[in-house]
Protein backbone atom coordinates (compact mmCIF):
# COMPACT_ATOMS: atom_id res chain seq x y z
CA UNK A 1 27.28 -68.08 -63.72
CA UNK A 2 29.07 -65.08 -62.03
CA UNK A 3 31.90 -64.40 -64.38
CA UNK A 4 35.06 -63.63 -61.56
CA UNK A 5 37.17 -60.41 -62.74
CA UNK A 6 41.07 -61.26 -62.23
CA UNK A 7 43.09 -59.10 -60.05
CA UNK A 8 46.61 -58.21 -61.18
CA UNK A 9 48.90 -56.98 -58.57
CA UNK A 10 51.37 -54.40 -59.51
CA UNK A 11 54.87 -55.20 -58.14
CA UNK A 12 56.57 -52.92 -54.81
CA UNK A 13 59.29 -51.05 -56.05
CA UNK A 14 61.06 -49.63 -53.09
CA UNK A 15 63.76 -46.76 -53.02
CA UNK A 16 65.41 -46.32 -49.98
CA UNK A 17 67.28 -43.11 -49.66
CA UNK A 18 69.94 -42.49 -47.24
CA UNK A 19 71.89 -39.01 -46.37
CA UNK A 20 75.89 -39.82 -45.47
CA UNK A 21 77.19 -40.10 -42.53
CA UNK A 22 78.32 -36.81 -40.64
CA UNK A 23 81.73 -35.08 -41.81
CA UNK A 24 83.94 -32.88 -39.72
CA UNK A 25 82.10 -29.85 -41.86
CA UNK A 26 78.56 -31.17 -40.62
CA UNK A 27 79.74 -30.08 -37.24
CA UNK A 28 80.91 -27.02 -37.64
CA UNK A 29 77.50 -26.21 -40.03
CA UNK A 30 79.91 -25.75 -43.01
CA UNK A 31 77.91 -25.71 -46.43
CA UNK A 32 79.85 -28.81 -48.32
CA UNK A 33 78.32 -28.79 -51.46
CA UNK A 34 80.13 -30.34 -53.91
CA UNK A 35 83.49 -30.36 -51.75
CA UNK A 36 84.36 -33.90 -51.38
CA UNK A 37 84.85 -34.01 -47.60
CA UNK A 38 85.55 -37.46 -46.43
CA UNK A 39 83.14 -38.71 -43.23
CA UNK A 40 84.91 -39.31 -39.88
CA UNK A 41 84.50 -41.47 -37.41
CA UNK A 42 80.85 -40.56 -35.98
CA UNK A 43 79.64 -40.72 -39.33
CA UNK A 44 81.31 -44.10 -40.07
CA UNK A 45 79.82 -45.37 -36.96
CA UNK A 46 76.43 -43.51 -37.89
CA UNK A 47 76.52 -46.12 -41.34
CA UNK A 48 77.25 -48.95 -39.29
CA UNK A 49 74.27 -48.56 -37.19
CA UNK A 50 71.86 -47.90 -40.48
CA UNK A 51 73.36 -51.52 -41.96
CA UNK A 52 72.00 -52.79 -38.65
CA UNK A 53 68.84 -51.26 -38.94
CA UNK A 54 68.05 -52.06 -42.58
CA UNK A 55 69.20 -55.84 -42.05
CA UNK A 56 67.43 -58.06 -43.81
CA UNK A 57 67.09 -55.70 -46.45
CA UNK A 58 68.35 -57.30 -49.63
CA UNK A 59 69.25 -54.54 -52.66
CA UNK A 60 68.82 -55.06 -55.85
CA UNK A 61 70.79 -51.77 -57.11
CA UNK A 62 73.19 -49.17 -55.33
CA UNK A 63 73.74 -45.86 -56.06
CA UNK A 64 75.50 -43.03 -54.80
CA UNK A 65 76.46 -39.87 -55.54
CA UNK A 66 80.05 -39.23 -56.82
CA UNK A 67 81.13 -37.68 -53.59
CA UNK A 68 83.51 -39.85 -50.98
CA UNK A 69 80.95 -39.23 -48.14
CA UNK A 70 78.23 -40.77 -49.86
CA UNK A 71 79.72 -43.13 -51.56
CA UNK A 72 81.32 -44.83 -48.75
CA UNK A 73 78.02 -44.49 -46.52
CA UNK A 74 76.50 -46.74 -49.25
CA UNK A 75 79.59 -49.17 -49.25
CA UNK A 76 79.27 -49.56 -45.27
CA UNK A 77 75.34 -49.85 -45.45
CA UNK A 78 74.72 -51.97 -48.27
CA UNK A 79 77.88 -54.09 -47.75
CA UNK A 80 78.31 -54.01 -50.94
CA UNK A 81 82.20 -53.50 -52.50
CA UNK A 82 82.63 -49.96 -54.04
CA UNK A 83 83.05 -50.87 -57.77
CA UNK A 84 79.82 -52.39 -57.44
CA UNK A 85 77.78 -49.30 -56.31
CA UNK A 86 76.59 -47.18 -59.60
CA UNK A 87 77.48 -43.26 -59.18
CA UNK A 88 75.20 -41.12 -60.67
CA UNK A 89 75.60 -37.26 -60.64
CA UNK A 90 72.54 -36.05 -60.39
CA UNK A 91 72.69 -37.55 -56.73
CA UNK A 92 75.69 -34.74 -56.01
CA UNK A 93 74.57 -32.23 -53.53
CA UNK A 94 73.75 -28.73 -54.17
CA UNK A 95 76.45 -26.29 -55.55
CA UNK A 96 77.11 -23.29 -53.26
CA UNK A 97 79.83 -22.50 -55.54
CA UNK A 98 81.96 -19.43 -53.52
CA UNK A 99 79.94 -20.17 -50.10
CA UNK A 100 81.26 -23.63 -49.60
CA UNK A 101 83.07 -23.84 -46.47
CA UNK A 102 81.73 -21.33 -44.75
CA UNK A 103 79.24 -21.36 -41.89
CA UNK A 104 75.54 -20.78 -43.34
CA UNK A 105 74.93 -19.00 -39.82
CA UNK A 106 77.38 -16.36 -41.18
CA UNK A 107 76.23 -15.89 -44.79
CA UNK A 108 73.25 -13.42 -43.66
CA UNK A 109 70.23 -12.81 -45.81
CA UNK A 110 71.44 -14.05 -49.10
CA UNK A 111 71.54 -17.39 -47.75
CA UNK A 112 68.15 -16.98 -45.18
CA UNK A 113 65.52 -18.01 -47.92
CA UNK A 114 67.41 -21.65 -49.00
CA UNK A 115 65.72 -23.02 -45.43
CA UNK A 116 63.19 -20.29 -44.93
CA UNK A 117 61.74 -19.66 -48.62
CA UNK A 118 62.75 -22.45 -51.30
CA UNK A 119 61.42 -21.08 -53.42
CA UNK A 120 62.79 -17.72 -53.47
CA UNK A 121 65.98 -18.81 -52.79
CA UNK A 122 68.92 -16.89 -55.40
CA UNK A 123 72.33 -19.00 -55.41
CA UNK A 124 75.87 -16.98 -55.38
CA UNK A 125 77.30 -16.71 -58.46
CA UNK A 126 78.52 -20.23 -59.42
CA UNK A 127 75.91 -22.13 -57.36
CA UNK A 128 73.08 -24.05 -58.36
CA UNK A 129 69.33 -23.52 -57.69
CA UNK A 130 66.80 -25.48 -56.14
CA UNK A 131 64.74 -25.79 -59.31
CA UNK A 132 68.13 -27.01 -61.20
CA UNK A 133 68.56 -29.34 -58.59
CA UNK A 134 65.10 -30.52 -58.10
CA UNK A 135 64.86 -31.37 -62.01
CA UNK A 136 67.89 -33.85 -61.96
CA UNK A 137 67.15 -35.81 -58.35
CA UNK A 138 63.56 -35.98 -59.82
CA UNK A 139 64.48 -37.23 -63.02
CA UNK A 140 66.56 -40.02 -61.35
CA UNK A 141 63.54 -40.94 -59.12
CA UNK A 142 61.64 -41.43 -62.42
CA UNK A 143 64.49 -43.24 -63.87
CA UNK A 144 64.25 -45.95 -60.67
CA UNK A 145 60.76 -46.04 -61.39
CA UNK A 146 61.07 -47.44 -64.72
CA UNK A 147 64.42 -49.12 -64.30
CA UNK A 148 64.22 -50.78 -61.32
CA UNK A 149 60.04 -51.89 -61.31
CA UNK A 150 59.77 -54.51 -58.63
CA UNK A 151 62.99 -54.19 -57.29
CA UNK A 152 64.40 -52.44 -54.18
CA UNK A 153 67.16 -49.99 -54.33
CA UNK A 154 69.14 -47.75 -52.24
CA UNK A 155 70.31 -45.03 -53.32
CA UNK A 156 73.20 -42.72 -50.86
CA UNK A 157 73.08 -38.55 -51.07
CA UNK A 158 72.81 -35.43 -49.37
CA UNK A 159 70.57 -33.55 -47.43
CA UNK A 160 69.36 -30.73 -50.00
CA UNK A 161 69.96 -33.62 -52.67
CA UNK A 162 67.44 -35.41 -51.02
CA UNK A 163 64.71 -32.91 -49.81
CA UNK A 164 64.62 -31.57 -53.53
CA UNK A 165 64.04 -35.44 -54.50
CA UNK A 166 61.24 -36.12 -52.16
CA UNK A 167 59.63 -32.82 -53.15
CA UNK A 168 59.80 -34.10 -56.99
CA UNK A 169 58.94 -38.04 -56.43
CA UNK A 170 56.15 -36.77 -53.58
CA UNK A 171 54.54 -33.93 -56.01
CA UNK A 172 54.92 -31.98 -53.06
CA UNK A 173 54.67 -28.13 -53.05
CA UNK A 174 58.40 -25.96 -52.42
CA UNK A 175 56.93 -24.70 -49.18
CA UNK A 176 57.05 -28.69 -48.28
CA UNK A 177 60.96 -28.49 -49.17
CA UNK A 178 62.13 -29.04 -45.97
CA UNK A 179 59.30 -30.59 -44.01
CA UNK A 180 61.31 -34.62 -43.82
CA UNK A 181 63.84 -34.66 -41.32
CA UNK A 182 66.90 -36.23 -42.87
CA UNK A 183 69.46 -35.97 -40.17
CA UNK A 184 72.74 -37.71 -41.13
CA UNK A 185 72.09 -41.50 -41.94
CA UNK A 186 68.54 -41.33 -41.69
CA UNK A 187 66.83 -43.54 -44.48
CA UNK A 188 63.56 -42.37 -46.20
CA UNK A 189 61.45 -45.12 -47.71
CA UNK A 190 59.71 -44.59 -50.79
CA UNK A 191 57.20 -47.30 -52.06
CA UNK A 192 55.75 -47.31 -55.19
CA UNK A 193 52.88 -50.40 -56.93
CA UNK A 194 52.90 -48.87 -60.40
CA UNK A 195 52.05 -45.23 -59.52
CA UNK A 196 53.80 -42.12 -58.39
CA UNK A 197 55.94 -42.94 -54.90
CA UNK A 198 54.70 -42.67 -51.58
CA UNK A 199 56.47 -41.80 -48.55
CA UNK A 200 56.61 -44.90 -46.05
CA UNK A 201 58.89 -44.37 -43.02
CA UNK A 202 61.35 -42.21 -42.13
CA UNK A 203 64.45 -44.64 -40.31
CA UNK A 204 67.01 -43.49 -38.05
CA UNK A 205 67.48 -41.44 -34.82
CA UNK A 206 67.21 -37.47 -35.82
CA UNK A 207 68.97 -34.94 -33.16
CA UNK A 208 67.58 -31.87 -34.90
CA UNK A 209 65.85 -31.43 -38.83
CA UNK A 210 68.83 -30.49 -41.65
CA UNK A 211 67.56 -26.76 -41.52
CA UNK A 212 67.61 -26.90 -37.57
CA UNK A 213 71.09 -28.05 -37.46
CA UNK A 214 72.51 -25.11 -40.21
CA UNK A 215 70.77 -22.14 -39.01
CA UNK A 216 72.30 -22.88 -34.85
């Protein structure tokens, strides 16, 4: 008699995470932050084409950061009506407190080490830093985790919002920050089967990596 060990499957929980569409202040390289700028017509378009591309993809939960960009890149992706998506804050992008609006290109060394040295990286006074923001994106990845077990989820944000959350959920080192390229609308797909996340895929057409594109 050969006694037959059963084999319990843990269920997929998938988190797909999705930077907004581009804004008028993407263009220019403008640090947004926690301005609400709306997104315009490329980056409505930009959506469209990541509904296409994740069709077939049914959701079990949306969420979005407060902000009108994301939130209405994860109305036009999911399809799903607005007072339906669940806005969380910890999914707002990074502070840059007096910097926002200007051009990172013209902020000089104060602002070099946020792409070039994460972890060395000193915010103006009012901004946030990338271990404040890395604690509350990584807390909400741990929150799907338990939440949302066997379910899949998208969830819409921003580009540092994002990169700090894939450090977190990937146990990746700061140096690592930066090393996905989110361009606007790209998807990252995190899988997890009852352990810490794993990187997937990365979806989406990327003209240049988020660093790339700010330090033009």
């Amino acid at each position: 008699f050969k006694r037959k060990e059963a084999c319990f499957l843990m269920p997929l929980t998938r988190l797909y995470l999705i930077r907004h569409g581009q804004t008028d202040w993407n263009v220019r390289a403008a640090l947004q932050g926690r301005t609400d700028i709306a997104l315009n017509d490329t980056g409505r378009a930009q959506a469209r084409e990541a509904r296409a591309l994740l069709q077939g993809v049914r959701f079990d939960a949306v969420y979005s950061s407060p902000l009108s960009r994301a939130v209405e890149t994860a109305a036009l992706v999911s399809g799903w009506e607005r007072g339906a998506i669940q806005t969380d804050e910890r999914l707002t992008e990074i502070a840059f407190g007096p910097w926002e609006g200007r051009e990172s290109r013209g902020l000089g060394p104060a602002f070099a080490p946020f792409f070039a040295d994460p972890a060395n990286y000193r915010p103006p006074q009012g901004g946030e830093s990338l271990q404040s923001l890395m604690a509350r994106t990584g807390a909400f990845a741990a929150e799907m985790l338990a939440r949302h077990a066997g379910q899949t989820v998208l969830a819409a944000s921003h580009g540092a919002a994002l990169h700090a959350l894939l450090t977190c959920a990937l146990r990746r080192p700061m140096s690592e920050f930066w090393a996905v390229n989110l361009d606007n609308c790209c998807v990252a797909v995190l899988e997890s089967s009852g352990g810490p996340f794993h990187l997937k895929e990365v979806l989406g057409k990327a003209d240049a990596g988020y660093a790339e594109k700010y330090l033009k």
